[in-house]
Each structure stands twice: as C-alpha cells, then as structure tokens.
N, C-alpha and C. Protein backbone atom coordinates (compact mmCIF):
# COMPACT_ATOMS: atom_id res chain seq x y z
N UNK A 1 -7.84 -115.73 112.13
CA UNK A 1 -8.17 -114.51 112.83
C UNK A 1 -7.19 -114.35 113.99
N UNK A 2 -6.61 -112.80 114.04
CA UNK A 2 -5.60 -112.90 115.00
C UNK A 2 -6.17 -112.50 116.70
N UNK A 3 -5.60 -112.67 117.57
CA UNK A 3 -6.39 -112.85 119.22
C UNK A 3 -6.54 -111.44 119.02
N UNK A 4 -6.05 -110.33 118.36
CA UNK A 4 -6.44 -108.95 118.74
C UNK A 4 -8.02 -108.81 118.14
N UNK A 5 -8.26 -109.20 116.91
CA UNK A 5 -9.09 -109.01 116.42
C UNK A 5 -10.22 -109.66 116.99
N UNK A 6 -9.55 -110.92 117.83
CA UNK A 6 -11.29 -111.56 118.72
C UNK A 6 -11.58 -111.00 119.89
N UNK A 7 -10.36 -110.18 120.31
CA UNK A 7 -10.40 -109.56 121.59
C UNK A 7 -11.38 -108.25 121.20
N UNK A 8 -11.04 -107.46 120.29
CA UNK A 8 -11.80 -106.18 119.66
C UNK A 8 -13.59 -106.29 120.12
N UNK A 9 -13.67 -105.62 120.80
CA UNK A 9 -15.69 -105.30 121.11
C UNK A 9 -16.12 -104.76 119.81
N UNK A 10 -17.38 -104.98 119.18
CA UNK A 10 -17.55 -104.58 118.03
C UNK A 10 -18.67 -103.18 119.17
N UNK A 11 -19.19 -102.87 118.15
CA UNK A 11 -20.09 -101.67 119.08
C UNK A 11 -21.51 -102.39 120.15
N UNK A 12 -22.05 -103.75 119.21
CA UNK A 12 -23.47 -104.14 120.31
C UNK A 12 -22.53 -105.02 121.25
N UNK A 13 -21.66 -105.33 121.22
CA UNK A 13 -20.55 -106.56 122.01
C UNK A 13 -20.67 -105.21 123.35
N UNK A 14 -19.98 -103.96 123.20
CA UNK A 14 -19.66 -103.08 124.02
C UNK A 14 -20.81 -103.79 125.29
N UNK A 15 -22.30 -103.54 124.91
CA UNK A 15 -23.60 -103.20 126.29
C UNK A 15 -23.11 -104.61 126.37
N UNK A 16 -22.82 -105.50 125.60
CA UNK A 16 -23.24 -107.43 126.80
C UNK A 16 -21.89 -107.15 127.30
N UNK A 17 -20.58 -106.78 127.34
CA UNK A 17 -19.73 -106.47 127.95
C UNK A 17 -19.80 -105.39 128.97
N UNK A 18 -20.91 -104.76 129.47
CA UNK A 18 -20.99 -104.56 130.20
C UNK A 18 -22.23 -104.42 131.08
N UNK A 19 -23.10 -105.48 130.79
CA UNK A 19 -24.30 -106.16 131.55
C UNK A 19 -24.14 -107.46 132.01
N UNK A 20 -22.97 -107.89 131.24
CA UNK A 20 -22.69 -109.71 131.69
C UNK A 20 -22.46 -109.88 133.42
N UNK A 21 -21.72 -109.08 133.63
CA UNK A 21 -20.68 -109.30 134.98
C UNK A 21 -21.87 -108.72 135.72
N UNK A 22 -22.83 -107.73 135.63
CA UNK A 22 -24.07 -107.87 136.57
C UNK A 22 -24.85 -108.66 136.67
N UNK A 23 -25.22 -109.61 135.39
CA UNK A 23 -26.40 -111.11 135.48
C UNK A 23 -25.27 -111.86 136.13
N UNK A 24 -24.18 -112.02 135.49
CA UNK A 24 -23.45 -113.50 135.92
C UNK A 24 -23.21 -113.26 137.57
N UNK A 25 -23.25 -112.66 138.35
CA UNK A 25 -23.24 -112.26 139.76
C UNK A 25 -23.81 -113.01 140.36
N UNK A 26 -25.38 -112.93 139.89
CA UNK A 26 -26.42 -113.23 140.79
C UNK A 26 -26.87 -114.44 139.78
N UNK A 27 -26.58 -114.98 138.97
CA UNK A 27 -27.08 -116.14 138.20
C UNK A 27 -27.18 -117.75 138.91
N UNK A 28 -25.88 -117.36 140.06
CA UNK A 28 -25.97 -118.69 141.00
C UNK A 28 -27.12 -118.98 141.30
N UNK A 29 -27.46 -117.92 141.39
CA UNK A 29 -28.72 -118.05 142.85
C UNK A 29 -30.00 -118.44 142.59
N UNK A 30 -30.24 -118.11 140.72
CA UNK A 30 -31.25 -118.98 140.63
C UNK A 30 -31.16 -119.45 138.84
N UNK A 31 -32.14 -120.40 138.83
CA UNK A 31 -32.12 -121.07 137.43
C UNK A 31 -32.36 -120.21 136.43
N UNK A 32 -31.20 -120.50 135.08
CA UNK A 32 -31.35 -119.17 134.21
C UNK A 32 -33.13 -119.24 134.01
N UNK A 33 -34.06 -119.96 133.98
CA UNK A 33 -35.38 -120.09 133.44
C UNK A 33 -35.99 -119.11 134.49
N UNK A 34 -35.39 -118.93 135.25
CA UNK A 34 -36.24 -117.95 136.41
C UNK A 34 -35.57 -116.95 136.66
N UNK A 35 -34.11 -116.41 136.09
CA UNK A 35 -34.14 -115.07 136.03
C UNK A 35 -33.86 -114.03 135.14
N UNK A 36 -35.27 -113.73 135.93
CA UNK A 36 -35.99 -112.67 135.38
C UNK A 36 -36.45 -111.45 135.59
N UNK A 37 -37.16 -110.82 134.85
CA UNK A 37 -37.29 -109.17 135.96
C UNK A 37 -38.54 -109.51 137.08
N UNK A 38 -39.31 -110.86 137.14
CA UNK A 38 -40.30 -111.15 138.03
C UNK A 38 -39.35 -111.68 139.20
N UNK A 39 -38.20 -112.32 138.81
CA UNK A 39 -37.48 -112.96 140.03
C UNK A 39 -36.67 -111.95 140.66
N UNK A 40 -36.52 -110.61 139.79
CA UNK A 40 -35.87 -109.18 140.59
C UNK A 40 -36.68 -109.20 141.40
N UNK A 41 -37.83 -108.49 141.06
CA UNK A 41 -38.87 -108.10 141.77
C UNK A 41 -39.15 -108.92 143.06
N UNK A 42 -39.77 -109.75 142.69
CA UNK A 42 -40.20 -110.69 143.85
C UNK A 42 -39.49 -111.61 144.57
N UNK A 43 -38.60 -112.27 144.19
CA UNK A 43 -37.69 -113.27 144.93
C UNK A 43 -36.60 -112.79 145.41
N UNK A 44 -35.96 -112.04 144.81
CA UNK A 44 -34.72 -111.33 145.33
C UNK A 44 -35.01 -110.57 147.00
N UNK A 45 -34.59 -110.22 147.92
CA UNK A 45 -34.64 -109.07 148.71
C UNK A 45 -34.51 -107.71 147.86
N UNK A 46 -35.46 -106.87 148.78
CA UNK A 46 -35.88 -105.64 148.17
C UNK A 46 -34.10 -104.84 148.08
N UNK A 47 -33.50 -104.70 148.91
CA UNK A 47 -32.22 -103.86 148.71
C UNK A 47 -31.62 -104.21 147.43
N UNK A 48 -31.33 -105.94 147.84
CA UNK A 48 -30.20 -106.66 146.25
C UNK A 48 -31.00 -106.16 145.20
N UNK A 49 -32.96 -106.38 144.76
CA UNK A 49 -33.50 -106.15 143.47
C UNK A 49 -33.01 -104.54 143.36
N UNK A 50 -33.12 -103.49 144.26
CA UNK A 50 -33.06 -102.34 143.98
C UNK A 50 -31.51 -102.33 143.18
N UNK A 51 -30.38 -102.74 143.89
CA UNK A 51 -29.04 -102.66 143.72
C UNK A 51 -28.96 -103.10 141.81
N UNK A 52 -29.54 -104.51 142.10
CA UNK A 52 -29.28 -104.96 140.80
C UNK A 52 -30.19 -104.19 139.19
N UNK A 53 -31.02 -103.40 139.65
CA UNK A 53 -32.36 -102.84 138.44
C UNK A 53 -31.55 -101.39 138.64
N UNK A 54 -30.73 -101.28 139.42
CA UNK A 54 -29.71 -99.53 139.52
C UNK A 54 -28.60 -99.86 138.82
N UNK A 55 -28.12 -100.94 138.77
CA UNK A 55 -26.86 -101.42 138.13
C UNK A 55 -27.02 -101.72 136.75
N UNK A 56 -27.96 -102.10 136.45
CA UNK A 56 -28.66 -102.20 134.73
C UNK A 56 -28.80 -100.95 134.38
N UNK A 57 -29.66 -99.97 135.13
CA UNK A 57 -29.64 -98.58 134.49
C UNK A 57 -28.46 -98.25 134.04
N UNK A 58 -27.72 -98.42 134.78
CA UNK A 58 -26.43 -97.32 135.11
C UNK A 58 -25.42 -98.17 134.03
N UNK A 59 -25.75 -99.50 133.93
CA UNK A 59 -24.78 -99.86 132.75
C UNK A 59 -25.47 -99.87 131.58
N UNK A 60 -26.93 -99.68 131.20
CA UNK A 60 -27.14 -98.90 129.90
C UNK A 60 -27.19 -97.52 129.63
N UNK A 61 -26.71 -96.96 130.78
CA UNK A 61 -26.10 -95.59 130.73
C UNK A 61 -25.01 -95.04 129.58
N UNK A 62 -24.00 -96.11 130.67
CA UNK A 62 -22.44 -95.90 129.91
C UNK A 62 -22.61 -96.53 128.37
N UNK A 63 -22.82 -97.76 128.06
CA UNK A 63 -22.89 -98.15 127.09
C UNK A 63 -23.72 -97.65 126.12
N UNK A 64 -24.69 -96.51 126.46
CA UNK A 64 -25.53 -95.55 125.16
C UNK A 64 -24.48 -94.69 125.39
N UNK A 65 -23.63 -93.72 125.99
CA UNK A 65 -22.30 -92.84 126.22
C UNK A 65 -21.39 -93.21 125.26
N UNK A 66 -21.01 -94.28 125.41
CA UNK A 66 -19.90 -94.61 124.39
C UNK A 66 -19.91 -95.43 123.04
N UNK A 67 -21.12 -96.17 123.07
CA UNK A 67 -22.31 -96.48 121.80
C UNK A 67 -22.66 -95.01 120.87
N UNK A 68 -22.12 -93.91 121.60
CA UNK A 68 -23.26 -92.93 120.69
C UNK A 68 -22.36 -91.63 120.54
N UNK A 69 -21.46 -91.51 120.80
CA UNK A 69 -20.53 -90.67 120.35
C UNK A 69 -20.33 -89.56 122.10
N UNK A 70 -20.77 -90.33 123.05
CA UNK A 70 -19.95 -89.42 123.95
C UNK A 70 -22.00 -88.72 124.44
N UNK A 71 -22.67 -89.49 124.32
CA UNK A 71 -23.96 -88.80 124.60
C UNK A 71 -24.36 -88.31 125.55
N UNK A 72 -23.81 -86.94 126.11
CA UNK A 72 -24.08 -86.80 127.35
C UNK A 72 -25.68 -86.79 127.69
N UNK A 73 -26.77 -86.25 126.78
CA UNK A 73 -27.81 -86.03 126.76
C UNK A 73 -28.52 -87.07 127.47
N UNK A 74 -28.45 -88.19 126.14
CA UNK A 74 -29.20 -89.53 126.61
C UNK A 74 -28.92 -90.46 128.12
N UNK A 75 -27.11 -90.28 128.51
CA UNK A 75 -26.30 -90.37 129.49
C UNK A 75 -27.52 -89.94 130.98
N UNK A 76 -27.24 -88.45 131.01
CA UNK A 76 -28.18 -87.81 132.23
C UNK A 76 -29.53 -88.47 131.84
N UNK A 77 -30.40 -88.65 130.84
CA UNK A 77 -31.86 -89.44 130.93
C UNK A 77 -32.24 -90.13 131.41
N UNK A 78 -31.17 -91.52 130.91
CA UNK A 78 -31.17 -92.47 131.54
C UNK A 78 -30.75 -92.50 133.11
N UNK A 79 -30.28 -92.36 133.66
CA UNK A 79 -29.20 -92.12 135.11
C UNK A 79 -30.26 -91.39 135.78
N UNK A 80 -31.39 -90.73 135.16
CA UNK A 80 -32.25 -90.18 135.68
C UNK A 80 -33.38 -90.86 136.44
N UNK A 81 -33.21 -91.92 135.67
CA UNK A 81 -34.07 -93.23 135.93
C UNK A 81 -33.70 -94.02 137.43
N UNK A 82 -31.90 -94.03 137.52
CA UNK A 82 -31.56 -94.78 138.48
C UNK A 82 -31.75 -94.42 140.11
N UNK A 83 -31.62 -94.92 140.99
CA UNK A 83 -31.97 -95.36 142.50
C UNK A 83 -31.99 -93.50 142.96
N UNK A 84 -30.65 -93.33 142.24
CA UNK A 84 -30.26 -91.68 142.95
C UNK A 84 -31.00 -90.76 142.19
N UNK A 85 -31.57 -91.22 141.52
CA UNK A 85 -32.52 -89.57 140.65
C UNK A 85 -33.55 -89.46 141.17
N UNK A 86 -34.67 -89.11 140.29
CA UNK A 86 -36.03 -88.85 140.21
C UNK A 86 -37.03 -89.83 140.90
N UNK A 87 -37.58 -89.35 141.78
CA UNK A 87 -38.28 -90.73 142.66
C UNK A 87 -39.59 -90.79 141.76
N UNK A 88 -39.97 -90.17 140.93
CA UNK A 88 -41.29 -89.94 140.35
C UNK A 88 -40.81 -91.10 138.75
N UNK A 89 -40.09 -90.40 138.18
CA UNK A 89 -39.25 -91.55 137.07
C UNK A 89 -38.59 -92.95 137.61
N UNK A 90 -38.45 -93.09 138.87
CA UNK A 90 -38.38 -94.59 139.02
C UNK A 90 -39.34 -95.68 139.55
N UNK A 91 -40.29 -94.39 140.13
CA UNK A 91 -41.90 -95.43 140.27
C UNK A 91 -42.51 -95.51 138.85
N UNK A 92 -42.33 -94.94 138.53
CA UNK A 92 -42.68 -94.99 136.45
C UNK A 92 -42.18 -96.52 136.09
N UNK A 93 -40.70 -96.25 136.26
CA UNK A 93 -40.46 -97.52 136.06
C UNK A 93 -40.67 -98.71 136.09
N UNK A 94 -40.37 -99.04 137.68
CA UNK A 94 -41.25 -99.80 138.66
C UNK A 94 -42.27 -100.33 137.76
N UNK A 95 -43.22 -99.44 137.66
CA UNK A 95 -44.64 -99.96 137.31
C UNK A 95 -43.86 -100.49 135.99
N UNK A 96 -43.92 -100.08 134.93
CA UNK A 96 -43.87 -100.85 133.90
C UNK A 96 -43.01 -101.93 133.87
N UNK A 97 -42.03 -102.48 134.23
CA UNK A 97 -41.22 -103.21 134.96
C UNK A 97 -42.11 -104.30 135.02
N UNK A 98 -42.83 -104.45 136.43
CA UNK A 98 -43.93 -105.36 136.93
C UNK A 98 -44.78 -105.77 135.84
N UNK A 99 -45.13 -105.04 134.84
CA UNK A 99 -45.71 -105.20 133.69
C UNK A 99 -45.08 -106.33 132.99
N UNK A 100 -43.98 -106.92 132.97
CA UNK A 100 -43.08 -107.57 132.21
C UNK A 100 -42.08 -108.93 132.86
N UNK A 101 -42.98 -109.38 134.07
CA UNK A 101 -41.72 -110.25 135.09
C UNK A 101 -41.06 -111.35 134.46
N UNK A 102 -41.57 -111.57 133.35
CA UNK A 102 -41.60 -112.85 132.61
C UNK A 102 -40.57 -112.92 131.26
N UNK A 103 -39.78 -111.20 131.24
CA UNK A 103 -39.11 -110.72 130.66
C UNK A 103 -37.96 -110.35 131.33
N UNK A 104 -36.71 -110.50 129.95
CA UNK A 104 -35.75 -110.57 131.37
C UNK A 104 -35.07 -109.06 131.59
N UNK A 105 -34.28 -108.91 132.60
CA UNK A 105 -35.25 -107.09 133.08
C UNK A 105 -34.14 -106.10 132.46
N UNK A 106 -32.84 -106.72 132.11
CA UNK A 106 -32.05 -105.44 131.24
C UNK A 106 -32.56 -105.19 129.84
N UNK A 107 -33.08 -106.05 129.13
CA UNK A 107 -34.17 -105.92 127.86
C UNK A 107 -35.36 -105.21 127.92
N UNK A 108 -35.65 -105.38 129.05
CA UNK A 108 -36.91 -104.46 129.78
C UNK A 108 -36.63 -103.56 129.59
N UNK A 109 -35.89 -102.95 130.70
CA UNK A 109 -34.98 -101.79 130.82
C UNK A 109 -34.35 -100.88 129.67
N UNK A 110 -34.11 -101.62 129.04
CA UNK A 110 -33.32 -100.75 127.96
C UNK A 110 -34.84 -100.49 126.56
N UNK A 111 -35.33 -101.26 126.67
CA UNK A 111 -36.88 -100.27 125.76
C UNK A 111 -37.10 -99.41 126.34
N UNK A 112 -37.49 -99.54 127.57
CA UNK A 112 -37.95 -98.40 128.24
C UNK A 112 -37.47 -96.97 128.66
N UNK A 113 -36.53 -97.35 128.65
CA UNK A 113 -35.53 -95.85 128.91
C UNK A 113 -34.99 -95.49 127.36
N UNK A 114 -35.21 -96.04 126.32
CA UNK A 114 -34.89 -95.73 125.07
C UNK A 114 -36.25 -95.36 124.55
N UNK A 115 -37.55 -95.65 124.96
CA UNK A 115 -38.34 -94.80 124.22
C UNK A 115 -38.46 -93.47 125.26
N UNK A 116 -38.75 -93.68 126.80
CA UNK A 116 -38.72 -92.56 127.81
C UNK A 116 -37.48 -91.41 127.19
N UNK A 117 -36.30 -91.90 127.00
CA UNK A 117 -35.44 -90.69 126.70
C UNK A 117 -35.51 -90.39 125.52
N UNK A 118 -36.00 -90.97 124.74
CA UNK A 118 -36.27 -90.37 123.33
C UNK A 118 -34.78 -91.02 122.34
N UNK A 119 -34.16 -92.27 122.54
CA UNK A 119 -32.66 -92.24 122.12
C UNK A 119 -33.21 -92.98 121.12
C-alpha cells in the first residue's frame, strides 16, 4: 500500500479526524476511564466543559458538511445547538447530556443532534 493511499481519509476517518485533536487536548488531564461526558460536566471547570461540548458540536458540524455533500441544512441544525445559538436548544441538550455521564460525550452528542436535526 502506497503512503498516499494510507494518508487518504476514507469518509467515517473524516469525523475521528476531526474530533481527535479536541479529546487528545484535554486527555492529559484525566484517565481515559474517566473521560467522559460526566467528567465534562462535573470535573472539568464550567467555561473549559462549555468550550469543550461547543467544540464537539461544531466539529460534528463540519464533518456532517462535508460527510454529506456540502449540507448546509443539517450544518445550521447542528451549530444551532452550539454555545452561540439557541439558549433554549442548548439547555435541551444539557439535559439529555447529564442523562448519559457515563457515556463518552461526542457519541452523545452526535445521536442527539442527528435525531434533533432529523440527519
């Protein structure tokens, strides 16, 4: 196999290529067994959990965008979700979120805004 072809993102490679570099950030800080969307929530400081559960949105944003032929639709849905939108759709969140600490929270995240937006 030639290095172009291992270099090549296949289409599900695309989202862990661009959710990695947000877990691997903050992965120092605690044991992979503990993070989780309960260790967003609760252990983190409230600014970093906000930063980091806005940065998951926003990178299963792009990656349904270019996963899906340019989706602007699903694009604005999701993003709708994040820190700067809808304060009513991100206490939605929130709650179901908390529902799940034990789950880890871009898997969370991405059911949830895929059945909420309808994608």
């Amino acid at each position: 196999m030639s290095v172009k072809e291992l270099l090549t993102l296949s289409k599900s490679s695309r989202i862990f290529a661009i959710l990695l570099p947000m877990v691997g950030t903050l992965a120092e800080q605690a044991k992979a067994e503990e993070f989780n969307t309960g260790y967003v929530l609760e252990k983190m400081p409230q600014k970093e959990g906000t930063v980091h559960i806005d940065g998951t949105i926003r990178g299963i944003a792009y990656a349904h965008y270019y996963n899906n032929d340019k989706d602007i639709r699903g694009f604005e849905c999701i993003n709708n979700h994040a820190a700067g939108g809808n304060d009513d759709a991100w206490q939605s969140m929130i709650n179901f979120i908390g529902k799940h600490k034990d789950k880890p929270l871009g898997g969370v995240l991405f059911i949830y805004l895929t059945k909420k937006c309808d994608l």
